[in-house]
C-alpha atoms as a PDB file:
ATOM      1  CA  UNK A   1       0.000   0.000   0.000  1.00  0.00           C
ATOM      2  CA  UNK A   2       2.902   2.172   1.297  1.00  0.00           C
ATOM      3  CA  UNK A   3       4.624   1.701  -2.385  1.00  0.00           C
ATOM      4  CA  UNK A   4       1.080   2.928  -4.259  1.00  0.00           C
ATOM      5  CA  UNK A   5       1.216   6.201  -2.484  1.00  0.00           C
ATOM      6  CA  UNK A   6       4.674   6.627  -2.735  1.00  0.00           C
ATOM      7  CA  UNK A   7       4.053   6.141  -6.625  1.00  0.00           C
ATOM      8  CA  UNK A   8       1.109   8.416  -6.985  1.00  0.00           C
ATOM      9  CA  UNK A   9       3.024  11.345  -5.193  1.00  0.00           C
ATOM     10  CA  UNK A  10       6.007  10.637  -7.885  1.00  0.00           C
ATOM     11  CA  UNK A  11       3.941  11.129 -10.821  1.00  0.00           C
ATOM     12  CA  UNK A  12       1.926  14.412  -8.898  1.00  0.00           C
ATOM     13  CA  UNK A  13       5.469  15.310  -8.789  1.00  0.00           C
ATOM     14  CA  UNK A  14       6.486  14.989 -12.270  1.00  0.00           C
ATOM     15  CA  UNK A  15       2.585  16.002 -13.945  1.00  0.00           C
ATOM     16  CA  UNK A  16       3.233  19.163 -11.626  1.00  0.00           C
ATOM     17  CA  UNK A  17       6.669  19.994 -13.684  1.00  0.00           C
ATOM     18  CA  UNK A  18       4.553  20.160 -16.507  1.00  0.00           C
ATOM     19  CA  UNK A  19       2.419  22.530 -15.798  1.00  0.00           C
ATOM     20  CA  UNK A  20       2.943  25.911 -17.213  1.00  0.00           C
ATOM     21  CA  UNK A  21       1.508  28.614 -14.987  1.00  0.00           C
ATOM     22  CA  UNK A  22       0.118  32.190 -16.298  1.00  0.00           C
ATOM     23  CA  UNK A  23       2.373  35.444 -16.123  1.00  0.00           C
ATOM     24  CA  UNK A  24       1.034  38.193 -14.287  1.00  0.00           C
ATOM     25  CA  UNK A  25      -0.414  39.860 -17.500  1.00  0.00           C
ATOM     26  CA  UNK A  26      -2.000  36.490 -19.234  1.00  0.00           C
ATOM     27  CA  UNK A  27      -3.420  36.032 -15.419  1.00  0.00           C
ATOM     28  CA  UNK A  28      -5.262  39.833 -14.858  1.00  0.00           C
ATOM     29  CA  UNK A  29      -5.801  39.480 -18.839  1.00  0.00           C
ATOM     30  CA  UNK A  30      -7.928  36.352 -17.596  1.00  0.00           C
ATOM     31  CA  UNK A  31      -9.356  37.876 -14.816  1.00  0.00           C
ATOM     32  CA  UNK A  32     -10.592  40.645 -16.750  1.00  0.00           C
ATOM     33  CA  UNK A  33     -12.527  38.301 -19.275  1.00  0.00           C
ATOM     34  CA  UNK A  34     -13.760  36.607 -16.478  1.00  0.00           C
ATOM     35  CA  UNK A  35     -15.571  39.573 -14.302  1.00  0.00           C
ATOM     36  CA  UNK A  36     -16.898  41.137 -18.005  1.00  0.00           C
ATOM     37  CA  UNK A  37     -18.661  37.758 -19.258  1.00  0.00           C
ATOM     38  CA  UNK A  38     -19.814  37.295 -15.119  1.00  0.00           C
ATOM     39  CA  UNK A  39     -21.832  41.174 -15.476  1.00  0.00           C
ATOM     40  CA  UNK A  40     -22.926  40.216 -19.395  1.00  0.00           C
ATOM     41  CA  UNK A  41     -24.470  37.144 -17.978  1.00  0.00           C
ATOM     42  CA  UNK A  42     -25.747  38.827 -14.779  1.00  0.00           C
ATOM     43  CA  UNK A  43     -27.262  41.738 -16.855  1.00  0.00           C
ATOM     44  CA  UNK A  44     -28.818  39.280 -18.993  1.00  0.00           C
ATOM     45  CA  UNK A  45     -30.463  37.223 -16.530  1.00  0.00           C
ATOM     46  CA  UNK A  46     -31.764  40.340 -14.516  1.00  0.00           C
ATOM     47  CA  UNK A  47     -33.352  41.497 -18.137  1.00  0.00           C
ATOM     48  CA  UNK A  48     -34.914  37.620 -18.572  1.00  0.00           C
ATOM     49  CA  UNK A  49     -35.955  37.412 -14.936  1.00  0.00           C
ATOM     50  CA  UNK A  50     -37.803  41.308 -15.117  1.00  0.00           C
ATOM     51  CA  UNK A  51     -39.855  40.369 -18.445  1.00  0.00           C
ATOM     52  CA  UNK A  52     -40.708  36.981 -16.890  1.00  0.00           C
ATOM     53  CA  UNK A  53     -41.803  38.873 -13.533  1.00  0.00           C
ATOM     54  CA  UNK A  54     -44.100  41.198 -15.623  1.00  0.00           C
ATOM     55  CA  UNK A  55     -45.354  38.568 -17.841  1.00  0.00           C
ATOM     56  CA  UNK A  56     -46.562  36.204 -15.161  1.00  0.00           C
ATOM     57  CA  UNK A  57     -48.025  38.813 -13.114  1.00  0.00           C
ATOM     58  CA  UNK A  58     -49.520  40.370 -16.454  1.00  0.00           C
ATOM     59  CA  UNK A  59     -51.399  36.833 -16.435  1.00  0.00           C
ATOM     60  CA  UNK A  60     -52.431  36.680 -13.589  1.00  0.00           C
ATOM     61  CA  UNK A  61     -54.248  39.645 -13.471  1.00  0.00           C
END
């Protein structure tokens, strides 16, 4: 068992020398893609979710 996790932690070892991490710029680059598309999405969903509002209670009445 002992030789298993001493295996697994060799490879996490090696897969983690592959890994290529982001600069600062790529990484606030990213970041900045990321909060945009979060407020396009929110903005859009707050539009769907006030037309829905008024719809239902517009058939309810």
């Amino acid at each position: 068992m002992f030789q298993r996790i001493k295996d697994f932690l060799r490879e996490v070892r090696l897969e983690l020398k592959k890994v290529v991490f982001p600069n600062r710029e790529e990484l606030i680059g990213s970041t900045w893609v990321v909060i945009i598309s979060t407020l396009i999405v929110a903005v859009f969903l707050g539009f769907v979710d006030f037309v829905l509002t008024r719809f239902v209670k517009y058939i309810l009445r």
